[in-house]
N, C-alpha and C. Protein backbone atom coordinates (compact mmCIF):
# COMPACT_ATOMS: atom_id res chain seq x y z
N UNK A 1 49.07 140.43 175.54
CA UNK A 1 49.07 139.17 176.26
C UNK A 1 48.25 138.12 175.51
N UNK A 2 46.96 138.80 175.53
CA UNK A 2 46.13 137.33 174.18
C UNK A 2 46.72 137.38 172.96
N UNK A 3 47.08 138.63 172.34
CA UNK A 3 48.07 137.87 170.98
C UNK A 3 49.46 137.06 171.27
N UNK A 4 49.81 137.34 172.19
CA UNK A 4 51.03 136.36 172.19
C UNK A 4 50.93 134.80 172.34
N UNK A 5 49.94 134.78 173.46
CA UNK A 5 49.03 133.60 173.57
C UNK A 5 48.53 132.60 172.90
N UNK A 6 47.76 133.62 171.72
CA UNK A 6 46.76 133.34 170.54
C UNK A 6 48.02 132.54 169.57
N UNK A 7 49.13 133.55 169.46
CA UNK A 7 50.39 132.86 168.57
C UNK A 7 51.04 132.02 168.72
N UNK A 8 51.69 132.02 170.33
CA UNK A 8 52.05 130.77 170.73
C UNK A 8 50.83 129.31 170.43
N UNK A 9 49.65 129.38 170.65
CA UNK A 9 48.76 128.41 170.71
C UNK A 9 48.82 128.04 169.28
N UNK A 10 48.76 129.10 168.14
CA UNK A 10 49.01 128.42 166.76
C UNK A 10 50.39 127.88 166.53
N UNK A 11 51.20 128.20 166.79
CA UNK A 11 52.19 127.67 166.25
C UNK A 11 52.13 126.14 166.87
N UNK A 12 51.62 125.87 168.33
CA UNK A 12 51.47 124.44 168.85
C UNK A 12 50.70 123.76 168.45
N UNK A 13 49.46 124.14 167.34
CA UNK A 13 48.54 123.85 166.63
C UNK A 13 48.82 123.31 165.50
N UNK A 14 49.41 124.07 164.71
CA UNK A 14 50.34 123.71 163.56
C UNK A 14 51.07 122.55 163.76
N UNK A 15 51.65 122.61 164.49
CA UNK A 15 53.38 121.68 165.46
C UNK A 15 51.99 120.07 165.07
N UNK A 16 50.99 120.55 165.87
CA UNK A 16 50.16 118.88 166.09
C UNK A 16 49.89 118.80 164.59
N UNK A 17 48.97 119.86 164.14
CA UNK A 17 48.73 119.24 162.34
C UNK A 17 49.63 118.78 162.23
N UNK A 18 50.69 118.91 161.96
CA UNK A 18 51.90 118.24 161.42
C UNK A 18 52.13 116.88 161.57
N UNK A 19 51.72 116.66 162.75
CA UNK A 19 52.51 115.30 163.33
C UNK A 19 51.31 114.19 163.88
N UNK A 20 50.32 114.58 163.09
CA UNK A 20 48.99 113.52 163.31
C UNK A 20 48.95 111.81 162.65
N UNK A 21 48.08 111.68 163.52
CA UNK A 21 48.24 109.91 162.87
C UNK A 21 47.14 109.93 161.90
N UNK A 22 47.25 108.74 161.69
CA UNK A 22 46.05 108.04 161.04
C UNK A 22 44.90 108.34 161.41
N UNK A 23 43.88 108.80 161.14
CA UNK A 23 42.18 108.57 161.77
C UNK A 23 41.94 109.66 162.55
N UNK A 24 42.93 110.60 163.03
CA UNK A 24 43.19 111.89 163.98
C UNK A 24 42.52 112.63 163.06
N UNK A 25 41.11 113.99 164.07
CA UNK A 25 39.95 114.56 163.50
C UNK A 25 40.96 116.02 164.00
N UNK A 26 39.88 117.06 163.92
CA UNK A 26 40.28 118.35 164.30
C UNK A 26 40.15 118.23 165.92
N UNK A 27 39.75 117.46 166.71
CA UNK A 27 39.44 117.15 167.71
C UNK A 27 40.72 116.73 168.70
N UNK A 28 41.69 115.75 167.66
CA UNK A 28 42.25 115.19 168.15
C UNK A 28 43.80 116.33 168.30
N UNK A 29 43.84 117.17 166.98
CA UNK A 29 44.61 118.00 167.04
C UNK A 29 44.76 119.10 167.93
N UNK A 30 43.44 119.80 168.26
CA UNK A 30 43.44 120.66 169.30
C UNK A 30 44.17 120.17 170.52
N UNK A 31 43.50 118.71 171.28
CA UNK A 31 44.03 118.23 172.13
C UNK A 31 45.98 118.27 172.37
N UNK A 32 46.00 117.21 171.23
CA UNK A 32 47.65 117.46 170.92
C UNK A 32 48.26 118.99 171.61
N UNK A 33 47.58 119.99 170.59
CA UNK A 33 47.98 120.72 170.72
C UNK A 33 47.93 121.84 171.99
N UNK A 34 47.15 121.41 172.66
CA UNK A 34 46.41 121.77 174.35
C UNK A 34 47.86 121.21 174.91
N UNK A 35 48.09 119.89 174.80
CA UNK A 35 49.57 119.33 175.44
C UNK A 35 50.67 119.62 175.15
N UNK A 36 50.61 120.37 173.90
CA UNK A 36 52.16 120.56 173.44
C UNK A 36 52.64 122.46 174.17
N UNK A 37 51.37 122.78 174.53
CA UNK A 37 50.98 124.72 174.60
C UNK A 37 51.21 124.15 176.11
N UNK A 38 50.52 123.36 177.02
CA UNK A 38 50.83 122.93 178.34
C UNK A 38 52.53 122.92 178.90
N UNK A 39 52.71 121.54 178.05
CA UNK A 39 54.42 121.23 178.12
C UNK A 39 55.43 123.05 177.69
N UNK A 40 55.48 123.22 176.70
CA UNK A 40 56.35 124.27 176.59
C UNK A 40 56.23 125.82 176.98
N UNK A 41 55.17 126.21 177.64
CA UNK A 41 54.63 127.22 178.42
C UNK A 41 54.41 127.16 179.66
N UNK A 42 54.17 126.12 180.20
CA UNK A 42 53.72 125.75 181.68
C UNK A 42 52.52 126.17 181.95
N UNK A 43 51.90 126.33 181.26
CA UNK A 43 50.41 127.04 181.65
C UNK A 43 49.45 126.69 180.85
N UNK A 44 48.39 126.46 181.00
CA UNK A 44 46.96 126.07 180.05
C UNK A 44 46.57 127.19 179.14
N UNK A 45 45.94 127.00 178.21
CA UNK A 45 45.88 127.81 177.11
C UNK A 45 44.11 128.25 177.38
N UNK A 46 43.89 129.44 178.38
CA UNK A 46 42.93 129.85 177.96
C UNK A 46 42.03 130.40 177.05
N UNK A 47 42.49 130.62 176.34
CA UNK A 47 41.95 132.14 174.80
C UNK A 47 41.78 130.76 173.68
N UNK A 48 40.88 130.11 173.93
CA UNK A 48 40.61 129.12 172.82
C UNK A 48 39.64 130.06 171.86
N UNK A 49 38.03 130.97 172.91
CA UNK A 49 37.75 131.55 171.79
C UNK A 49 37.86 132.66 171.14
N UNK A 50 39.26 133.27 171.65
CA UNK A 50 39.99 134.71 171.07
C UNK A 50 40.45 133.79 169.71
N UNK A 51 41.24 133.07 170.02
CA UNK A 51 42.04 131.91 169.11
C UNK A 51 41.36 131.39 167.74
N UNK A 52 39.66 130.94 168.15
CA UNK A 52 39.18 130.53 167.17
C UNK A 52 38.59 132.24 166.25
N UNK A 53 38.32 133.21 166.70
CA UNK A 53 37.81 134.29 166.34
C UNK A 53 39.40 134.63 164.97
N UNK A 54 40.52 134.54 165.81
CA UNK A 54 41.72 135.31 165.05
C UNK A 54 41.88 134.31 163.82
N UNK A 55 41.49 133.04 163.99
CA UNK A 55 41.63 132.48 163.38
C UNK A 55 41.06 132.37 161.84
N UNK A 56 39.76 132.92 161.90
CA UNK A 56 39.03 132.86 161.05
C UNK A 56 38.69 134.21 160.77
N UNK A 57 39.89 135.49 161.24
CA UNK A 57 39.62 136.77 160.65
C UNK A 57 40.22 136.76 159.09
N UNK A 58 40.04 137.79 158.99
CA UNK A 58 40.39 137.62 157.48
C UNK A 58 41.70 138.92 157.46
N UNK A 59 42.73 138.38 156.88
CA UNK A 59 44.22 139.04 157.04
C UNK A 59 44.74 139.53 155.83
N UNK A 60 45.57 140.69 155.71
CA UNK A 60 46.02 141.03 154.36
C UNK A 60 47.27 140.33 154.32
N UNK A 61 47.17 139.80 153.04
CA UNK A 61 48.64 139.02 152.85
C UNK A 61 48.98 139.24 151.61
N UNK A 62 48.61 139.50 150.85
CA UNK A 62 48.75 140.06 149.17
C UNK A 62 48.98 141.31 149.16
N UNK A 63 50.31 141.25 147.73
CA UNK A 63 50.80 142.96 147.64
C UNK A 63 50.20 143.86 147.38
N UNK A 64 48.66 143.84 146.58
CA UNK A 64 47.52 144.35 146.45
C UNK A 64 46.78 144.93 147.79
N UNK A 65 46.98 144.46 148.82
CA UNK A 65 46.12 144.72 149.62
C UNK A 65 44.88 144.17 149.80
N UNK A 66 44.73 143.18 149.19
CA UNK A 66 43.38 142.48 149.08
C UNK A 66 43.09 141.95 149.68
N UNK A 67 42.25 141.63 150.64
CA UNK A 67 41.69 140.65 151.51
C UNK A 67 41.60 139.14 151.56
N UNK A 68 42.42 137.72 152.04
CA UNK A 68 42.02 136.89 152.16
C UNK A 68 41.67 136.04 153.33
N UNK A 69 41.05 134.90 153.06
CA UNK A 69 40.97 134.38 154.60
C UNK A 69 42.25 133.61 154.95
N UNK A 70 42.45 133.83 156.03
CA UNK A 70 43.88 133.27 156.99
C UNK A 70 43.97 131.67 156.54
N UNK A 71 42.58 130.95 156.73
CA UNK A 71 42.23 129.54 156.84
C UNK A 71 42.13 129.41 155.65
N UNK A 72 41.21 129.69 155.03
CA UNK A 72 41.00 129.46 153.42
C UNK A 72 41.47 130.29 152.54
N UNK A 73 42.86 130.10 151.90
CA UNK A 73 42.79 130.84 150.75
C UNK A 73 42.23 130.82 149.55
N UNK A 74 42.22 132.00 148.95
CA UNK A 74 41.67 131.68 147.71
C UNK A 74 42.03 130.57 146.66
N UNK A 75 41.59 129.37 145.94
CA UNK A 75 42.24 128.67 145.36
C UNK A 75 41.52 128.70 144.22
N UNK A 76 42.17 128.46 142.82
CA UNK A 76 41.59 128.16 141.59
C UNK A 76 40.52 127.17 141.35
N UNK A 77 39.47 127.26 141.14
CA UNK A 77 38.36 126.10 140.77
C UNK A 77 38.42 125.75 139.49
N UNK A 78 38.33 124.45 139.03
CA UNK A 78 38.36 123.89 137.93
C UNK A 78 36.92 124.60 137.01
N UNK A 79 36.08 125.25 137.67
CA UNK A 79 34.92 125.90 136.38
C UNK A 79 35.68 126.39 135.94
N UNK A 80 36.89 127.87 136.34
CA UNK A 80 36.89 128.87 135.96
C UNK A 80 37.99 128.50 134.52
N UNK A 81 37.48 128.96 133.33
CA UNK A 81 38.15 129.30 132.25
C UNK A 81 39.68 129.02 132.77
N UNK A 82 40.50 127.94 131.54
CA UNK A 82 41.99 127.72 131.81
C UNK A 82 42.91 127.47 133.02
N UNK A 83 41.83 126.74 133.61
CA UNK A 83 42.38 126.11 135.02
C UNK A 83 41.74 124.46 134.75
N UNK A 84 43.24 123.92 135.07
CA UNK A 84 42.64 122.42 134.50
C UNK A 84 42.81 121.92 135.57
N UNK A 85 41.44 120.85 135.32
CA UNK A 85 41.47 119.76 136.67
C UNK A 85 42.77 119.12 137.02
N UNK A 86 42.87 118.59 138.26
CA UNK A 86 43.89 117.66 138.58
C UNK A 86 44.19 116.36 137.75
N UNK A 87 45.53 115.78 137.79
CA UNK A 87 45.08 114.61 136.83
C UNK A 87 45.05 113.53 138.19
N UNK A 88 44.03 112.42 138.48
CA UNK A 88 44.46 111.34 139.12
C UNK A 88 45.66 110.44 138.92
N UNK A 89 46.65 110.16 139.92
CA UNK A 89 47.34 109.33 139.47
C UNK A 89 46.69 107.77 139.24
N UNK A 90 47.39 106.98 138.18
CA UNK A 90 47.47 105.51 137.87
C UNK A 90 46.55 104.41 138.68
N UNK A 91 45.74 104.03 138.87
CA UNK A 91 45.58 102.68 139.71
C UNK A 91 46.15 101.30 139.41
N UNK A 92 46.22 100.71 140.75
CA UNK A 92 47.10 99.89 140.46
C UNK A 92 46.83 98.51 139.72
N UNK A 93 45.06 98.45 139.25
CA UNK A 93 44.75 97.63 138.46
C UNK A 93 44.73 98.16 137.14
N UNK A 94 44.54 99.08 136.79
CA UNK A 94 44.95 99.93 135.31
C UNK A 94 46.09 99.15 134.85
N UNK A 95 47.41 100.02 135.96
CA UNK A 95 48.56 99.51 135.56
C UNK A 95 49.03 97.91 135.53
N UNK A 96 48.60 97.08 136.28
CA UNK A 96 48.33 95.93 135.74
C UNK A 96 47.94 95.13 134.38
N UNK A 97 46.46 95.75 133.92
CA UNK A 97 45.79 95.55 132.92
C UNK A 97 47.32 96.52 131.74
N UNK A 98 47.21 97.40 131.91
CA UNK A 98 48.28 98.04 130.70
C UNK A 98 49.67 96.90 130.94
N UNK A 99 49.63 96.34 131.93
CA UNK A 99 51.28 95.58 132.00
C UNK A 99 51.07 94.12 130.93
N UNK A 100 50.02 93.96 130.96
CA UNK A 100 49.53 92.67 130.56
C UNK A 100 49.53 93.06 128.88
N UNK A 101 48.75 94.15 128.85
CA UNK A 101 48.35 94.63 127.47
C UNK A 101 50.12 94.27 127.10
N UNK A 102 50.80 94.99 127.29
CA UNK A 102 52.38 95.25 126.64
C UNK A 102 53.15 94.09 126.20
N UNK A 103 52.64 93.07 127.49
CA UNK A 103 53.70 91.60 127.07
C UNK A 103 52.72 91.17 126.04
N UNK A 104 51.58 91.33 125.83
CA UNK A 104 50.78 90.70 124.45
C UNK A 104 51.04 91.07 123.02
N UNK A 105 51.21 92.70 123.14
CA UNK A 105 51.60 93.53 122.19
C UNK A 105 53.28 92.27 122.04
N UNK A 106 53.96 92.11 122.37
CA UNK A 106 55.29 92.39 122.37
C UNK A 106 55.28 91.09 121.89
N UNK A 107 54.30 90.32 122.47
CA UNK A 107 54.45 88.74 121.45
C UNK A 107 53.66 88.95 120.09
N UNK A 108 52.64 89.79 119.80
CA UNK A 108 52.49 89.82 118.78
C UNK A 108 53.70 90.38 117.72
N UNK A 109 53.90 91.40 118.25
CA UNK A 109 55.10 92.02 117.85
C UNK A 109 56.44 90.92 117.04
N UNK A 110 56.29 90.15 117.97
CA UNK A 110 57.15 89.28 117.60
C UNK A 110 57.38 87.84 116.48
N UNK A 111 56.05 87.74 116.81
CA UNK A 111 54.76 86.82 115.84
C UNK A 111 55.66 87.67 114.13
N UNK A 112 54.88 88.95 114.11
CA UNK A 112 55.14 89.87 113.05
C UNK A 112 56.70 89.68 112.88
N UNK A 113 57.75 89.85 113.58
CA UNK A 113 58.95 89.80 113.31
C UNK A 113 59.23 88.67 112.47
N UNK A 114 59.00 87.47 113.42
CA UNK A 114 59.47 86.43 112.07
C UNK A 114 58.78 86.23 110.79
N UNK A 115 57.69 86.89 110.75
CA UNK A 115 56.94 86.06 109.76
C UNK A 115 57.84 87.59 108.17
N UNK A 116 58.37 88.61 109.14
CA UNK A 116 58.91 89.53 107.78
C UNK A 116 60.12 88.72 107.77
N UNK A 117 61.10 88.11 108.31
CA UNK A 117 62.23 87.90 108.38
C UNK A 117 62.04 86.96 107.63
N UNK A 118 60.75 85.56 107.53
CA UNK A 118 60.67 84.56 106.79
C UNK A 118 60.04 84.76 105.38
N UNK A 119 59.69 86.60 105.00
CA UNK A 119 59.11 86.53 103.54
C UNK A 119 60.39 87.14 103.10
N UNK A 120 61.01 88.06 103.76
CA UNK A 120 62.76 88.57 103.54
C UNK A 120 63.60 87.64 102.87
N UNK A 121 63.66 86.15 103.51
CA UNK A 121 64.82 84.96 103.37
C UNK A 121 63.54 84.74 101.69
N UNK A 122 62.63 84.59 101.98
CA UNK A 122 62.09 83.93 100.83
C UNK A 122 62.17 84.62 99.39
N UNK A 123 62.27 85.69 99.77
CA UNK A 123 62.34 87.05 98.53
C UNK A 123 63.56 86.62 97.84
N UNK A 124 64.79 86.77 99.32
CA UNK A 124 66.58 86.58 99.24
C UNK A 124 66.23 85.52 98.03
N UNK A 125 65.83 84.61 98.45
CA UNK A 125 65.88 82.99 97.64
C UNK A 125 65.59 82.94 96.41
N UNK A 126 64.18 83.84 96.24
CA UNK A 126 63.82 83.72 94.72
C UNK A 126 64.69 84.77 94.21
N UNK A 127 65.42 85.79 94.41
CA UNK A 127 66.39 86.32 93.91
C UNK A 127 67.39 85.95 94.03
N UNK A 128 68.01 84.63 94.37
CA UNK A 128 69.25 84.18 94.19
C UNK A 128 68.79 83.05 93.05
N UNK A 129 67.67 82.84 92.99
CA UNK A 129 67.13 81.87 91.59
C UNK A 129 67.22 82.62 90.23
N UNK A 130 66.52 83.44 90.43
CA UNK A 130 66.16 84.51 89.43
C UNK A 130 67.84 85.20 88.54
N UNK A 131 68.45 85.31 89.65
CA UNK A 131 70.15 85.91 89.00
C UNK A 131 70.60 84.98 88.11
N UNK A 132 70.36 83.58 88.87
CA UNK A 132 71.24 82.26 88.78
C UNK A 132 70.57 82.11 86.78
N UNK A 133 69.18 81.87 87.30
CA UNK A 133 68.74 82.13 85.47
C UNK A 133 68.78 82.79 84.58
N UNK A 134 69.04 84.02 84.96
CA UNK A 134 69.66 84.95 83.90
C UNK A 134 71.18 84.99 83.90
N UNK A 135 72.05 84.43 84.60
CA UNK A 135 73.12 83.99 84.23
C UNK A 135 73.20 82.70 83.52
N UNK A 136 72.30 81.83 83.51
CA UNK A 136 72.22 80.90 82.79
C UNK A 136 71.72 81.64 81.10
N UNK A 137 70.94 82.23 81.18
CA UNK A 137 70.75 82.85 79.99
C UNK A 137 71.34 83.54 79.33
N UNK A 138 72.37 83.98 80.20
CA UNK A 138 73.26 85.16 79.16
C UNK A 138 74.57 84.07 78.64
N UNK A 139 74.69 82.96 79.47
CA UNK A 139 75.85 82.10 79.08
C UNK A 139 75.52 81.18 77.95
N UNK A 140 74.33 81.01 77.93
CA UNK A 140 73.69 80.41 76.57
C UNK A 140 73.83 81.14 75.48
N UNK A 141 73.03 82.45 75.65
CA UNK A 141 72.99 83.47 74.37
C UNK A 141 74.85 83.76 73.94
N UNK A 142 75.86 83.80 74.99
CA UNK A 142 77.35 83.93 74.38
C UNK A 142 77.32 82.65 73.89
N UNK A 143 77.23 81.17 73.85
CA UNK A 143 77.53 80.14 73.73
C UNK A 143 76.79 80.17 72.07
């Protein structure tokens, strides 16, 4: 009877984590969840502290047989050897500042473009001089 209780009450527990607002504490969830165990049972949820006890037993859930906690599982800590921190995502003044950086790059960029395109034409030029005089020279030396 208290485990069924105890189960039904988590799963209505869960149901509220789920569906919390903004600014909602552990406080606010129990409640929720006091109303949601009310509404679909018809009955008040006595075994709050069977509930909190099961809650915080510690359950086998690994194929090992190893012990973890129900509430807290074990999770990787960034000390331990080859576990890398999280990366933060982007802020949105970063990405700003980098947006800005890019259109600067891109006019410099561009700065650079003409100024090869204008030593390119100038190269073209003195090598269309340069041919032109040694065709002048070779038409002399036949002449």
């Amino acid at each position: 009877m208290i485990n069924k209780a105890d189960a039904q009450f988590a799963g209505c527990y869960d149901q509220a984590s789920r569906n919390i607002r903004s600014g909602s504490n552990i406080d606010d969830i129990k409640e929720l969840a006091y109303i949601l165990y009310s509404t679909n049972y018809a009955k008040k949820f006595t075994f709050e502290r069977h509930w909190n006890m099961l809650r915080s037993k510690r359950t086998k859930v690994s194929a090992t047989r190893a012990y973890s906690s129900s509430s807290n599982p074990d999770t990787p800590l960034a000390d331990e050897p080859g576990v890398d921190s999280p990366v933060r995502p982007q802020g949105s003044n970063e990405s700003k500042r980098k947006g800005k950086e890019k259109a600067q790059m891109s006019k410099n960029i561009n700065k650079k473009k003409l100024s090869v395109v204008k030593k390119l034409s100038l190269m073209e030029d003195i090598k269309n001089v340069r041919e032109k005089q040694l065709m002048d020279r070779k038409k002399e030396r036949e002449e």
